[in-house]
PDB file of N, CA and C in Angstrom:
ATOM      1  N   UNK A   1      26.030 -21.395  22.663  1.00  0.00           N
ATOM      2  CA  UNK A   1      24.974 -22.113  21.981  1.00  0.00           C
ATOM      3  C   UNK A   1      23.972 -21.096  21.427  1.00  0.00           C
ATOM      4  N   UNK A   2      23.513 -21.362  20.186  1.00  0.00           N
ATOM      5  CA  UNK A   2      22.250 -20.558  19.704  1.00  0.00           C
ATOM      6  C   UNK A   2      21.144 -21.437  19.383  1.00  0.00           C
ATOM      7  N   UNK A   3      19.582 -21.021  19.762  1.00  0.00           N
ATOM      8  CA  UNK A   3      18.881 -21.646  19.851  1.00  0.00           C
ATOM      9  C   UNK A   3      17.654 -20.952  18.949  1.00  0.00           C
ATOM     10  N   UNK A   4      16.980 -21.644  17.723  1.00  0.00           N
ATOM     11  CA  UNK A   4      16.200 -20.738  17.023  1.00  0.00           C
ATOM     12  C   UNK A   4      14.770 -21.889  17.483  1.00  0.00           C
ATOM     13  N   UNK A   5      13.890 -20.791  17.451  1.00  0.00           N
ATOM     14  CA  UNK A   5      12.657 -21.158  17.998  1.00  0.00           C
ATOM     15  C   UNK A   5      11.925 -20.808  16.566  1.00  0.00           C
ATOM     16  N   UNK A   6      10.768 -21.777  15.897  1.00  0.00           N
ATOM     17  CA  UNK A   6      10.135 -21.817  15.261  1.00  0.00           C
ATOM     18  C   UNK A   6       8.612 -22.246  15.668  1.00  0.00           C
ATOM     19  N   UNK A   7       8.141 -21.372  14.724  1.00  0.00           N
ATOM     20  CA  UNK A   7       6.330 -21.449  14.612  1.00  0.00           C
ATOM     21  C   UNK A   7       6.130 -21.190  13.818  1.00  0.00           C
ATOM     22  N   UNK A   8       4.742 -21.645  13.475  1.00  0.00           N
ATOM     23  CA  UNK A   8       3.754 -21.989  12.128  1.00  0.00           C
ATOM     24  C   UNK A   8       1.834 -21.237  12.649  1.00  0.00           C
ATOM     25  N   UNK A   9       1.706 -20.433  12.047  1.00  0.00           N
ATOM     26  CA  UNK A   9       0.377 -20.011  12.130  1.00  0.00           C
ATOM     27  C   UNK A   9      -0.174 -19.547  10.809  1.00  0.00           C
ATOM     28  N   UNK A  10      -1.634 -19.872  10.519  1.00  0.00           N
ATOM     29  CA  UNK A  10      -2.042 -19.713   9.180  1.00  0.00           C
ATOM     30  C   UNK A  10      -3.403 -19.138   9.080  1.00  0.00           C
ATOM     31  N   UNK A  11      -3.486 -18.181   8.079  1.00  0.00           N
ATOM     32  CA  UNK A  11      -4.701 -17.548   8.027  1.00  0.00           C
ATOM     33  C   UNK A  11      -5.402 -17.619   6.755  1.00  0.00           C
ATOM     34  N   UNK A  12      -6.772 -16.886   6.306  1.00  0.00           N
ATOM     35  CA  UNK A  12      -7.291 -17.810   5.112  1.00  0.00           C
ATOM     36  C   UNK A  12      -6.447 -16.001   3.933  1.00  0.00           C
ATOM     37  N   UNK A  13      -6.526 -16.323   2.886  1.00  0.00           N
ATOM     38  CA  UNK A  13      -5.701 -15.058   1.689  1.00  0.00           C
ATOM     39  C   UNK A  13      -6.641 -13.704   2.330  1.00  0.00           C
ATOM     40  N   UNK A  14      -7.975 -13.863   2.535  1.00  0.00           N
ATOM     41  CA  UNK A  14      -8.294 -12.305   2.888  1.00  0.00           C
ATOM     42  C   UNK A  14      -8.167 -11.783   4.042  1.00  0.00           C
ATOM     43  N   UNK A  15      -7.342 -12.666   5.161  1.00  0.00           N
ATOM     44  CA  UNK A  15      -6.750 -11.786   6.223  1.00  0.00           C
ATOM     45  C   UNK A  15      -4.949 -11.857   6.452  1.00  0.00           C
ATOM     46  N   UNK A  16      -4.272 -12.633   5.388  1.00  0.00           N
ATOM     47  CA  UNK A  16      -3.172 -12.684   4.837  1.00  0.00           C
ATOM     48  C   UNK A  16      -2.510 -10.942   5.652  1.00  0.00           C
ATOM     49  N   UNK A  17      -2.579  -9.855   4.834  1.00  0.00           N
ATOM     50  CA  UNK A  17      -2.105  -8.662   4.817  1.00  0.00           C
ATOM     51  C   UNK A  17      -2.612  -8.140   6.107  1.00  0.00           C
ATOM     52  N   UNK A  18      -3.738  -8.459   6.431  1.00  0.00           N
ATOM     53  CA  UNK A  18      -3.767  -7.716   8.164  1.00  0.00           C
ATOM     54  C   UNK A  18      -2.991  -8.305   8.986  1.00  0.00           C
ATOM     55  N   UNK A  19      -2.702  -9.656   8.866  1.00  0.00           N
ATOM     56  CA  UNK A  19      -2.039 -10.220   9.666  1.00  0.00           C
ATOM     57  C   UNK A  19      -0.102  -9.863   9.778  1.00  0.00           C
ATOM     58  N   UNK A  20      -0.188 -10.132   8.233  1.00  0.00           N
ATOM     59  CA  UNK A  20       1.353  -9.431   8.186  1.00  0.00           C
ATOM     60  C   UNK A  20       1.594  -8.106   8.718  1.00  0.00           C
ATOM     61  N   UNK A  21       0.422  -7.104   8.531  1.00  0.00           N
ATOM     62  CA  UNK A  21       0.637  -6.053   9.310  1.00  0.00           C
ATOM     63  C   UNK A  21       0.889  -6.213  10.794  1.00  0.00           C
ATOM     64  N   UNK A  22       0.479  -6.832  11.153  1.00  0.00           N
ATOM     65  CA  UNK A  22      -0.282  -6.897  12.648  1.00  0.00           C
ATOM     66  C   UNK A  22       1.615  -7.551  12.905  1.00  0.00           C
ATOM     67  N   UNK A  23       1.845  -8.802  12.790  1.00  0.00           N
ATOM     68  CA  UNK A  23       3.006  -9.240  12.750  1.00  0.00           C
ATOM     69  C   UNK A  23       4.045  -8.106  12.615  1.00  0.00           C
ATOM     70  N   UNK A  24       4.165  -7.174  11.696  1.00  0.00           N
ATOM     71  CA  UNK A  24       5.205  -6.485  11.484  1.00  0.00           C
ATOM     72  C   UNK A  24       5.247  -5.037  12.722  1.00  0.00           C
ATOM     73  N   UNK A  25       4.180  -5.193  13.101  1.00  0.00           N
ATOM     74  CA  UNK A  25       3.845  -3.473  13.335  1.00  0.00           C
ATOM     75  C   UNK A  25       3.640  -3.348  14.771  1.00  0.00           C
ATOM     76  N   UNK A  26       2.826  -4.689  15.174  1.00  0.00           N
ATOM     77  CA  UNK A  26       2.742  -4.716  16.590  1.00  0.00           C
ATOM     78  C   UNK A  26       3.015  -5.847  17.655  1.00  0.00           C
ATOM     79  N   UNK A  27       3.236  -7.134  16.904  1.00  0.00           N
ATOM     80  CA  UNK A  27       3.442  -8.251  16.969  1.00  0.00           C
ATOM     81  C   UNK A  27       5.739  -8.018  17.599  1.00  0.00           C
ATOM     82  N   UNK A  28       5.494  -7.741  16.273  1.00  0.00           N
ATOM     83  CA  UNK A  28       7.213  -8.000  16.319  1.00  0.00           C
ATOM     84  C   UNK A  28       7.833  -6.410  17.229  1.00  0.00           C
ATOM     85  N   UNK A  29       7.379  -5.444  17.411  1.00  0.00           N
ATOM     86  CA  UNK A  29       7.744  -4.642  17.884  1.00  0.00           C
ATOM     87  C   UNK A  29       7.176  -4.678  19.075  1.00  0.00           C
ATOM     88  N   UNK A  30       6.139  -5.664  19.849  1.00  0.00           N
ATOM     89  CA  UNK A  30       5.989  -5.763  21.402  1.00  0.00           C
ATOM     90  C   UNK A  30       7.166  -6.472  22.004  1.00  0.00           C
ATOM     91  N   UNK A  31       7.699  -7.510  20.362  1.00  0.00           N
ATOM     92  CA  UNK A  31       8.745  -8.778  21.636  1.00  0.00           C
ATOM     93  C   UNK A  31       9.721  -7.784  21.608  1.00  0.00           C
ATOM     94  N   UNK A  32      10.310  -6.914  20.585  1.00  0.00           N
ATOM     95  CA  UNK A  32      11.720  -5.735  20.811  1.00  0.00           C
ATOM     96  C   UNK A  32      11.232  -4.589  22.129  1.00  0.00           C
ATOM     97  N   UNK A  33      10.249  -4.791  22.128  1.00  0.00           N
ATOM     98  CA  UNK A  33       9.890  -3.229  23.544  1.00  0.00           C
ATOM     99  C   UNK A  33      10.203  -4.375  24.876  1.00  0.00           C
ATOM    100  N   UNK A  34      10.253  -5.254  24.975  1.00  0.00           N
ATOM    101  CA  UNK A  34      10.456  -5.950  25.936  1.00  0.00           C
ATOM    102  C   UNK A  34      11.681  -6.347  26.742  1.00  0.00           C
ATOM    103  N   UNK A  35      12.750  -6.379  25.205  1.00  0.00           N
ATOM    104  CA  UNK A  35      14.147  -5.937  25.387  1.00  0.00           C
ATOM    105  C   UNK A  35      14.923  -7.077  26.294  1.00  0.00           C
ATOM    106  N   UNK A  36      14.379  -8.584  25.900  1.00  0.00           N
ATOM    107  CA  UNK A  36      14.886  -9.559  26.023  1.00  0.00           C
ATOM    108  C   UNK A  36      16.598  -9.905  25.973  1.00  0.00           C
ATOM    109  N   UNK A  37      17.232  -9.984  26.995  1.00  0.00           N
ATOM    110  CA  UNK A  37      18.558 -10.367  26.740  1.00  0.00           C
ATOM    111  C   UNK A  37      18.343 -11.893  26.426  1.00  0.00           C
ATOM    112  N   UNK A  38      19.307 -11.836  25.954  1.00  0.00           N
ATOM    113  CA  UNK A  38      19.459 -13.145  24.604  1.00  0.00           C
ATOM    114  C   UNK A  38      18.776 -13.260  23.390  1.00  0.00           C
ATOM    115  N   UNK A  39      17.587 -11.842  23.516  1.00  0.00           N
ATOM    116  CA  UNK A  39      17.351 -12.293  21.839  1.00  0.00           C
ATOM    117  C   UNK A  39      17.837 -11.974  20.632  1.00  0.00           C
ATOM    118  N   UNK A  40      18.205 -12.332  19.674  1.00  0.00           N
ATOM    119  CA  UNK A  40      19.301 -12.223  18.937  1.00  0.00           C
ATOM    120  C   UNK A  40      18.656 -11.691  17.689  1.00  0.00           C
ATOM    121  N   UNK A  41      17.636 -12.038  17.103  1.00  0.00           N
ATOM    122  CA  UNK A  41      17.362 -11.814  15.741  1.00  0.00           C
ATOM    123  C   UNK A  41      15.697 -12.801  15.525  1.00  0.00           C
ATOM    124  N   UNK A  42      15.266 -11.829  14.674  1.00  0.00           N
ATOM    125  CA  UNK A  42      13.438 -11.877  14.811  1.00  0.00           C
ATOM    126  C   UNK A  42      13.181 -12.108  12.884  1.00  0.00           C
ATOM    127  N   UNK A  43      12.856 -13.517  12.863  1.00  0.00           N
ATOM    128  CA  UNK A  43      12.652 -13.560  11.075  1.00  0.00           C
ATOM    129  C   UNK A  43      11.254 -13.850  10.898  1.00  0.00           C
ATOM    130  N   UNK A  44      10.697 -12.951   9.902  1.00  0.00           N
ATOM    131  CA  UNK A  44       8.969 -13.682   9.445  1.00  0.00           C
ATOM    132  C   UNK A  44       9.034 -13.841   7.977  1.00  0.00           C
ATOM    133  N   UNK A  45       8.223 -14.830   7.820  1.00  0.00           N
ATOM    134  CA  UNK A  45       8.274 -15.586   6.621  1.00  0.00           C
ATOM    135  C   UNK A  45       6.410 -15.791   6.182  1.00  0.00           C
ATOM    136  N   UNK A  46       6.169 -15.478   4.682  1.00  0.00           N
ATOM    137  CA  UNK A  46       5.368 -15.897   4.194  1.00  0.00           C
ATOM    138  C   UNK A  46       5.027 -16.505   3.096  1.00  0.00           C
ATOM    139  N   UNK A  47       4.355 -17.682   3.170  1.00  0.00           N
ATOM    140  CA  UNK A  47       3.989 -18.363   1.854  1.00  0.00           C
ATOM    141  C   UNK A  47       2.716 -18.859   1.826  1.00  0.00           C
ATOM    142  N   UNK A  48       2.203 -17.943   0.147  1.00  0.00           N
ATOM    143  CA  UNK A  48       0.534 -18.733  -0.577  1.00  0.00           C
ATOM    144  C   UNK A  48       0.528 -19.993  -0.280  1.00  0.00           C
ATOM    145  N   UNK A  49      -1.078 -20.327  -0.209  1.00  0.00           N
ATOM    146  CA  UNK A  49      -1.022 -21.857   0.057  1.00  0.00           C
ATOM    147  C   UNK A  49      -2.367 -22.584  -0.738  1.00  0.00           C
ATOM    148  N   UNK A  50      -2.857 -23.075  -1.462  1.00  0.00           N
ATOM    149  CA  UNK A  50      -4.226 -23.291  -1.469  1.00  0.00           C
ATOM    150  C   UNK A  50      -5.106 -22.627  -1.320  1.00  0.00           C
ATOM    151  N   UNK A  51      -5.745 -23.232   0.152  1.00  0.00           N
ATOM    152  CA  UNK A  51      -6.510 -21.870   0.647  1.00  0.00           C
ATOM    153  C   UNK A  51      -6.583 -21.340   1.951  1.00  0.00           C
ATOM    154  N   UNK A  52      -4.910 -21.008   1.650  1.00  0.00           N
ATOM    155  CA  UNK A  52      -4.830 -20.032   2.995  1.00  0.00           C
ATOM    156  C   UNK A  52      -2.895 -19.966   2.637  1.00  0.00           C
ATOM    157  N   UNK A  53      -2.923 -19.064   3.770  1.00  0.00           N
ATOM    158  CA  UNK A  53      -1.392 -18.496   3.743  1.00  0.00           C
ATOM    159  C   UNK A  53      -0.748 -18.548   4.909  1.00  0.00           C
ATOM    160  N   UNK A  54       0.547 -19.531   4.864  1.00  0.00           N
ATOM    161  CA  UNK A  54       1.161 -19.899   6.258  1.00  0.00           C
ATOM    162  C   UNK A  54       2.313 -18.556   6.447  1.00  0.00           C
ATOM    163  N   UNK A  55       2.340 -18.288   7.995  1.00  0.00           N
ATOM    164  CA  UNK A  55       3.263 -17.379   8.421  1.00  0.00           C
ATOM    165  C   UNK A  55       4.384 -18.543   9.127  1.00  0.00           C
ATOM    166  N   UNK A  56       5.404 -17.910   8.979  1.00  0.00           N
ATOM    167  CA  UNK A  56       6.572 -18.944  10.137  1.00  0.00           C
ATOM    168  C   UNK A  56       7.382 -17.760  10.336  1.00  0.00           C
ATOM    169  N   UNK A  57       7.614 -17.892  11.762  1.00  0.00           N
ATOM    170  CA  UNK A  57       8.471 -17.198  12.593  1.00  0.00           C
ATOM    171  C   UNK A  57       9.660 -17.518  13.204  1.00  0.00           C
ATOM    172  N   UNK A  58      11.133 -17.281  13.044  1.00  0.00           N
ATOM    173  CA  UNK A  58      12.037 -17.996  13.633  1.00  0.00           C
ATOM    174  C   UNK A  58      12.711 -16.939  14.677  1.00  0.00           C
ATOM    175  N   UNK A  59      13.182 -17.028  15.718  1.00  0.00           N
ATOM    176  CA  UNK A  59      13.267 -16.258  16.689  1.00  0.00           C
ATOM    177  C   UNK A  59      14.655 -17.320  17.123  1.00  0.00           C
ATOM    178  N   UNK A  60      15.663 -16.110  17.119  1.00  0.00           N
ATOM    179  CA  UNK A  60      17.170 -16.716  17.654  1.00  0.00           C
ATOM    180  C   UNK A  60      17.570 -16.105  18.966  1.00  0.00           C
ATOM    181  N   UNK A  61      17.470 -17.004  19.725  1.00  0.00           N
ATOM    182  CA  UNK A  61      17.829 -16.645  20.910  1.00  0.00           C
ATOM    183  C   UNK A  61      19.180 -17.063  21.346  1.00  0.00           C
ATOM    184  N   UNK A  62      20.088 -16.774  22.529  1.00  0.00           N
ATOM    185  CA  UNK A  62      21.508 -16.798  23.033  1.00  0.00           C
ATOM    186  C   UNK A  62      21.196 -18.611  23.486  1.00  0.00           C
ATOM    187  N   UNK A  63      20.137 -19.101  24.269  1.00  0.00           N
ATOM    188  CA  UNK A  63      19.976 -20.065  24.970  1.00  0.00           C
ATOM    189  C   UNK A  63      18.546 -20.114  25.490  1.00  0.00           C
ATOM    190  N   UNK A  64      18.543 -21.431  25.866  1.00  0.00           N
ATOM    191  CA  UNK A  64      17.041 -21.602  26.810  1.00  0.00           C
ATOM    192  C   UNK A  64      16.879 -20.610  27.479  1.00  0.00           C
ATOM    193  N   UNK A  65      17.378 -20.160  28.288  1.00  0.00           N
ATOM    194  CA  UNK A  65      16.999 -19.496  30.050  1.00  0.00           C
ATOM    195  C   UNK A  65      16.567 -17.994  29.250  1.00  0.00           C
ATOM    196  N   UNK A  66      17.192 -17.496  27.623  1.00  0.00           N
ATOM    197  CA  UNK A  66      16.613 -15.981  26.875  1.00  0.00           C
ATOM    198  C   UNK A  66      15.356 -16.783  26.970  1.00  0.00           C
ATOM    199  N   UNK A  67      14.673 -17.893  26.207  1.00  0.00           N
ATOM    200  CA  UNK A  67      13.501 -18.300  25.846  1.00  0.00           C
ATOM    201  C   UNK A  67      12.477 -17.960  26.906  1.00  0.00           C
ATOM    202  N   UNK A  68      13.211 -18.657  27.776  1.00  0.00           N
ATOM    203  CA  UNK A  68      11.950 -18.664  29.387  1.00  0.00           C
ATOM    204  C   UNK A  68      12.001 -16.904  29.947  1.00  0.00           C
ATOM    205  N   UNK A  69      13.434 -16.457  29.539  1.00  0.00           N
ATOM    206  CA  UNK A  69      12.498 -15.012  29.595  1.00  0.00           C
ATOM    207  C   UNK A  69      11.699 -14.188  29.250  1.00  0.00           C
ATOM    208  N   UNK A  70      11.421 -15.022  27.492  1.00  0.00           N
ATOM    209  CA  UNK A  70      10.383 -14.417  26.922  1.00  0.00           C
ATOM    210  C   UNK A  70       9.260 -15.074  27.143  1.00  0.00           C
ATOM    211  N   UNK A  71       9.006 -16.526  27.153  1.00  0.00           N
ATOM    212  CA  UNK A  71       7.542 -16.590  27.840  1.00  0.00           C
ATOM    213  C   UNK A  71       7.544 -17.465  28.730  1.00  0.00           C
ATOM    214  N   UNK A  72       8.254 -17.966  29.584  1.00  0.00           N
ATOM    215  CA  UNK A  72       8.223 -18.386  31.330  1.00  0.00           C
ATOM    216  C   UNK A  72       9.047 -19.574  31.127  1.00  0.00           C
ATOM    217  N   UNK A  73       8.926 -20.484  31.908  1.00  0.00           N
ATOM    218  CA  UNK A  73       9.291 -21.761  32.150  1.00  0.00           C
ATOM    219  C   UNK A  73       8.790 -22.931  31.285  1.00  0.00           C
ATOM    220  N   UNK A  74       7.491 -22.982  30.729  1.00  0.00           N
ATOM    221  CA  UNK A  74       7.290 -23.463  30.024  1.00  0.00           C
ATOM    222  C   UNK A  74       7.402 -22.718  28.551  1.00  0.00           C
ATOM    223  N   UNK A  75       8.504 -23.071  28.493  1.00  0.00           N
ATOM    224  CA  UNK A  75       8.879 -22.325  27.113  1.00  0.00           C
ATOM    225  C   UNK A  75       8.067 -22.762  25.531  1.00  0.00           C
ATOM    226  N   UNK A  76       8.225 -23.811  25.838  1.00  0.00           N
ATOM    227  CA  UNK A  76       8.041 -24.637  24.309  1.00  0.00           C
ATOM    228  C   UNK A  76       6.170 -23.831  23.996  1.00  0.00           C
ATOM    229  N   UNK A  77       5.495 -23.247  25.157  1.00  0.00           N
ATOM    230  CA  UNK A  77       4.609 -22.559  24.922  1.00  0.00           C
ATOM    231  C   UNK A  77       4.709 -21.486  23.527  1.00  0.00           C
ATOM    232  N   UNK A  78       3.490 -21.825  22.831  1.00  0.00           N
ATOM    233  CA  UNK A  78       3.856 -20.408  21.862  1.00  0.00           C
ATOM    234  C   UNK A  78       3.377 -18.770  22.222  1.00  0.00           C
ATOM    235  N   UNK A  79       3.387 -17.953  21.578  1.00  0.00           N
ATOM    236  CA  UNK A  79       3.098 -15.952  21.690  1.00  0.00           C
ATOM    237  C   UNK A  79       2.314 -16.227  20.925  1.00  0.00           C
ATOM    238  N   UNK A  80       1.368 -15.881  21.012  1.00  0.00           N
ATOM    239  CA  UNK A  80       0.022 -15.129  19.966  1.00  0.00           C
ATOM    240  C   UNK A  80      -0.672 -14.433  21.118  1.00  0.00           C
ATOM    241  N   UNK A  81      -0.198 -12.871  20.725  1.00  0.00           N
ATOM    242  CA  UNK A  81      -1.275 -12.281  21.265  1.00  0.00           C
ATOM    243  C   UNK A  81      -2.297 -12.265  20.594  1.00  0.00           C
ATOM    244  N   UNK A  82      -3.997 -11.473  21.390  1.00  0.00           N
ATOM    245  CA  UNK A  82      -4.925 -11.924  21.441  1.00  0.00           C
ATOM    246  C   UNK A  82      -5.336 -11.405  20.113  1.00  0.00           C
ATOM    247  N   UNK A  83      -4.537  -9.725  19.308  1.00  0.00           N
ATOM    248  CA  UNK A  83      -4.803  -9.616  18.028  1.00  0.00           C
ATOM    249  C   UNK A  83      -4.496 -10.600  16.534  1.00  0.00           C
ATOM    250  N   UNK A  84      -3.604 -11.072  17.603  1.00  0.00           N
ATOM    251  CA  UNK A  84      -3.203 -12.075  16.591  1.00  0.00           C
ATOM    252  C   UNK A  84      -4.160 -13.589  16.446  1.00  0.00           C
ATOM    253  N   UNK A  85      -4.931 -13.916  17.383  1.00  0.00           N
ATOM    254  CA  UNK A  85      -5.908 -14.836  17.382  1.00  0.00           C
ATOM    255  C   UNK A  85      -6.605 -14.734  16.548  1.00  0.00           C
ATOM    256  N   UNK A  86      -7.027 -12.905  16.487  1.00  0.00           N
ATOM    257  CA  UNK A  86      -8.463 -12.832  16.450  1.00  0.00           C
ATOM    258  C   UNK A  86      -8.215 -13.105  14.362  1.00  0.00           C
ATOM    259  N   UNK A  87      -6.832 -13.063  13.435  1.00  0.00           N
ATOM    260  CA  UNK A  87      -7.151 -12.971  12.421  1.00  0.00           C
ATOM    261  C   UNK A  87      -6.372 -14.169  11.928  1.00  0.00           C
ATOM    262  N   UNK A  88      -5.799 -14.964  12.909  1.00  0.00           N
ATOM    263  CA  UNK A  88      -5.522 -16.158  12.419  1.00  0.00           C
ATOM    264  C   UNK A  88      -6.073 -17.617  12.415  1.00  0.00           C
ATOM    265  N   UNK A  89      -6.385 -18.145  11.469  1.00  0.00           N
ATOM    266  CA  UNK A  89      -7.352 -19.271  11.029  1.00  0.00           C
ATOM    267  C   UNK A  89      -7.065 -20.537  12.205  1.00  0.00           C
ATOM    268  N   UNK A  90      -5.653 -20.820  12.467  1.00  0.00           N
ATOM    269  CA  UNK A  90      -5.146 -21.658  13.175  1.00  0.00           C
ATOM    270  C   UNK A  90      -3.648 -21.775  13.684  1.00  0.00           C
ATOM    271  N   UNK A  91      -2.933 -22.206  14.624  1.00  0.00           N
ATOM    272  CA  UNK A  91      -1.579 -22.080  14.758  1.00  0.00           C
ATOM    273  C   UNK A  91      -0.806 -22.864  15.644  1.00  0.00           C
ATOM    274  N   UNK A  92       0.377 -23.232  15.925  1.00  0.00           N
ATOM    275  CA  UNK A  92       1.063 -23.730  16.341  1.00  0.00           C
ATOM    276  C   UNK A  92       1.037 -23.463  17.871  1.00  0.00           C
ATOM    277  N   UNK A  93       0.475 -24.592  18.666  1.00  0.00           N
ATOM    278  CA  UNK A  93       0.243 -24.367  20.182  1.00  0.00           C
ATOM    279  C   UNK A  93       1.742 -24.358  20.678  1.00  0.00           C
ATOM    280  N   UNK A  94       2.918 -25.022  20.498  1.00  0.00           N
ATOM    281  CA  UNK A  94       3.770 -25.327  20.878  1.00  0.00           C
ATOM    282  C   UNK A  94       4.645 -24.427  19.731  1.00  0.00           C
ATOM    283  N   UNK A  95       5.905 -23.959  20.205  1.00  0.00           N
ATOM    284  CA  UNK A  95       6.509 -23.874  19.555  1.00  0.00           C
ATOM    285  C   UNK A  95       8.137 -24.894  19.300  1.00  0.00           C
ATOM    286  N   UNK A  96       8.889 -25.353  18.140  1.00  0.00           N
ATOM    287  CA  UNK A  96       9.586 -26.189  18.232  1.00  0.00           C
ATOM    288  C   UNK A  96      11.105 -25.239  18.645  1.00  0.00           C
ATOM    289  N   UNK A  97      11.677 -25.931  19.277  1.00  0.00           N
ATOM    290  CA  UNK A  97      13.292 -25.505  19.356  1.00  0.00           C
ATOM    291  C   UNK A  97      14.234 -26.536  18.726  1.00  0.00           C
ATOM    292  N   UNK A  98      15.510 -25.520  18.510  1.00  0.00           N
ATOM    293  CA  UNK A  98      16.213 -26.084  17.297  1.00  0.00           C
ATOM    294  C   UNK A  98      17.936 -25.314  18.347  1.00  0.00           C
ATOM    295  N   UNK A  99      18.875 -26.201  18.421  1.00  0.00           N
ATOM    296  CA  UNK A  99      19.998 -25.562  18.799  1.00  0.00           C
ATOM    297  C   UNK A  99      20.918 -25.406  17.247  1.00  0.00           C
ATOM    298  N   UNK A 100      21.691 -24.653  16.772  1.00  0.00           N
ATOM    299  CA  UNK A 100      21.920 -24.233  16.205  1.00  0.00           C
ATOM    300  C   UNK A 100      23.409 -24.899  16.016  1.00  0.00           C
ATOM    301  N   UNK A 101      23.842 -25.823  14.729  1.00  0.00           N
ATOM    302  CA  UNK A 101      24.899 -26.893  14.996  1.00  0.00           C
ATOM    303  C   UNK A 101      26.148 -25.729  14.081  1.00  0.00           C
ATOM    304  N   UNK A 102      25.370 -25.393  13.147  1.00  0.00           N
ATOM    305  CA  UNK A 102      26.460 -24.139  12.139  1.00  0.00           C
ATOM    306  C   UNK A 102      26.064 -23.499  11.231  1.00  0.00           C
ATOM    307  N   UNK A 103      26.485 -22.166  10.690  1.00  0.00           N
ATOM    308  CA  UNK A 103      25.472 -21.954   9.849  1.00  0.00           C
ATOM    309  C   UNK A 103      27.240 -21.462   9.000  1.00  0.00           C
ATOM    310  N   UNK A 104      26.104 -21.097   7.441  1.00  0.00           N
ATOM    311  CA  UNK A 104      27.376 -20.985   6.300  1.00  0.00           C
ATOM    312  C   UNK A 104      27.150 -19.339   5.532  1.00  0.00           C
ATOM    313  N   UNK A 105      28.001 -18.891   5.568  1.00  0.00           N
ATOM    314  CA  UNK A 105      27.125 -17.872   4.786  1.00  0.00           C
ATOM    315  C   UNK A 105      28.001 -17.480   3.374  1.00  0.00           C
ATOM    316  N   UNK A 106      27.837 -17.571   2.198  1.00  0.00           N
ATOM    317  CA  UNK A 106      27.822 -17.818   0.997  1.00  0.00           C
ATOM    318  C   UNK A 106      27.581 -16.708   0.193  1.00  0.00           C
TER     319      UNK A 106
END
Protein backbone atom coordinates (compact mmCIF):
# COMPACT_ATOMS: atom_id res chain seq x y z
CA UNK A 1 0.00 0.00 0.00
CA UNK A 2 1.16 3.65 -0.60
CA UNK A 3 -0.13 6.33 1.32
CA UNK A 4 0.34 10.16 0.26
CA UNK A 5 -0.22 12.64 2.95
CA UNK A 6 -1.29 16.12 1.96
CA UNK A 7 -1.23 19.74 3.36
CA UNK A 8 -2.17 23.15 2.60
CA UNK A 9 -0.42 26.23 4.27
CA UNK A 10 -0.55 29.84 2.99
CA UNK A 11 1.32 32.92 3.29
CA UNK A 12 0.62 36.59 2.16
CA UNK A 13 3.13 37.28 -1.72
CA UNK A 14 5.81 39.16 0.52
CA UNK A 15 6.74 36.19 2.54
CA UNK A 16 5.95 33.76 -0.46
CA UNK A 17 10.01 33.27 -1.22
CA UNK A 18 11.16 33.07 2.46
CA UNK A 19 8.92 30.57 2.96
CA UNK A 20 9.79 28.52 -0.10
CA UNK A 21 13.20 28.90 1.07
CA UNK A 22 12.62 27.89 4.44
CA UNK A 23 10.51 24.79 2.93
CA UNK A 24 13.27 23.85 0.58
CA UNK A 25 16.35 24.37 2.72
CA UNK A 26 15.35 23.51 6.13
CA UNK A 27 11.92 22.36 6.25
CA UNK A 28 12.35 19.50 3.73
CA UNK A 29 15.86 18.60 4.63
CA UNK A 30 14.97 18.17 8.60
CA UNK A 31 12.17 15.39 7.51
CA UNK A 32 15.31 13.59 5.12
CA UNK A 33 17.94 14.01 8.28
CA UNK A 34 15.49 12.02 10.16
CA UNK A 35 15.69 9.16 7.77
CA UNK A 36 12.20 7.82 8.10
CA UNK A 37 11.70 4.24 6.84
CA UNK A 38 8.80 4.28 4.68
CA UNK A 39 9.25 7.59 3.38
CA UNK A 40 9.18 7.42 -0.12
CA UNK A 41 9.16 10.75 -1.85
CA UNK A 42 8.76 14.57 -0.61
CA UNK A 43 6.68 16.98 -3.31
CA UNK A 44 6.17 20.94 -2.78
CA UNK A 45 3.97 22.79 -4.74
CA UNK A 46 3.25 26.47 -5.29
CA UNK A 47 0.49 28.59 -6.46
CA UNK A 48 -0.33 32.75 -6.72
CA UNK A 49 -3.47 33.42 -5.22
CA UNK A 50 -5.25 36.79 -4.79
CA UNK A 51 -3.78 37.80 -1.87
CA UNK A 52 -1.63 35.35 -0.82
CA UNK A 53 0.19 32.20 -2.04
CA UNK A 54 -0.81 28.59 -1.16
CA UNK A 55 2.03 25.95 -0.52
CA UNK A 56 0.85 22.09 -0.70
CA UNK A 57 2.94 19.39 0.33
CA UNK A 58 2.48 15.73 -0.60
CA UNK A 59 4.57 13.30 1.29
CA UNK A 60 4.45 9.43 0.11
CA UNK A 61 4.87 7.21 2.54
CA UNK A 62 5.16 2.96 2.45
CA UNK A 63 1.99 2.94 5.05
CA UNK A 64 0.45 4.34 8.22
CA UNK A 65 2.84 2.93 10.90
CA UNK A 66 6.01 5.25 8.23
CA UNK A 67 3.41 8.19 9.08
CA UNK A 68 3.28 7.66 12.92
CA UNK A 69 6.96 7.46 12.64
CA UNK A 70 7.17 10.70 11.43
CA UNK A 71 4.91 12.42 13.79
CA UNK A 72 3.50 9.87 16.50
CA UNK A 73 0.29 8.19 16.80
CA UNK A 74 -1.73 10.81 16.11
CA UNK A 75 -0.77 11.06 12.75
CA UNK A 76 -3.38 12.98 10.90
CA UNK A 77 -1.48 15.80 13.10
CA UNK A 78 0.32 18.23 10.78
CA UNK A 79 4.68 19.43 10.82
CA UNK A 80 5.14 23.02 10.91
CA UNK A 81 8.01 23.76 12.56
CA UNK A 82 8.15 26.81 14.59
CA UNK A 83 10.13 28.70 11.50
CA UNK A 84 7.65 27.82 9.56
CA UNK A 85 4.81 29.43 11.77
CA UNK A 86 6.55 32.29 12.21
CA UNK A 87 6.12 33.23 8.09
CA UNK A 88 3.06 31.51 7.40
CA UNK A 89 -0.28 33.46 7.31
CA UNK A 90 -2.31 30.23 8.10
CA UNK A 91 -2.35 26.34 7.62
CA UNK A 92 -3.67 23.10 7.68
CA UNK A 93 -4.00 21.77 11.41
CA UNK A 94 -4.66 18.30 10.22
CA UNK A 95 -3.17 16.80 7.60
CA UNK A 96 -5.39 14.61 4.98
CA UNK A 97 -4.37 10.95 3.98
CA UNK A 98 -4.95 9.46 0.74
CA UNK A 99 -4.05 5.52 0.03
CA UNK A 100 -2.84 5.35 -3.24
CA UNK A 101 -5.41 3.15 -5.70
CA UNK A 102 -2.84 3.57 -9.08
CA UNK A 103 -0.95 5.81 -10.62
CA UNK A 104 -0.19 6.11 -14.68
CA UNK A 105 2.74 7.43 -15.99
CA UNK A 106 2.49 8.78 -19.59
Amino acid sequence: MTVKRVWHGWTTPENADTYEKLLREEVSVGIEAMQISGLRRFEMMRRPLADEVEFVTIMEFDDIDAIKAFVGDDYEKCYVPPAARAVLKRFDELSAHYELLEARTY
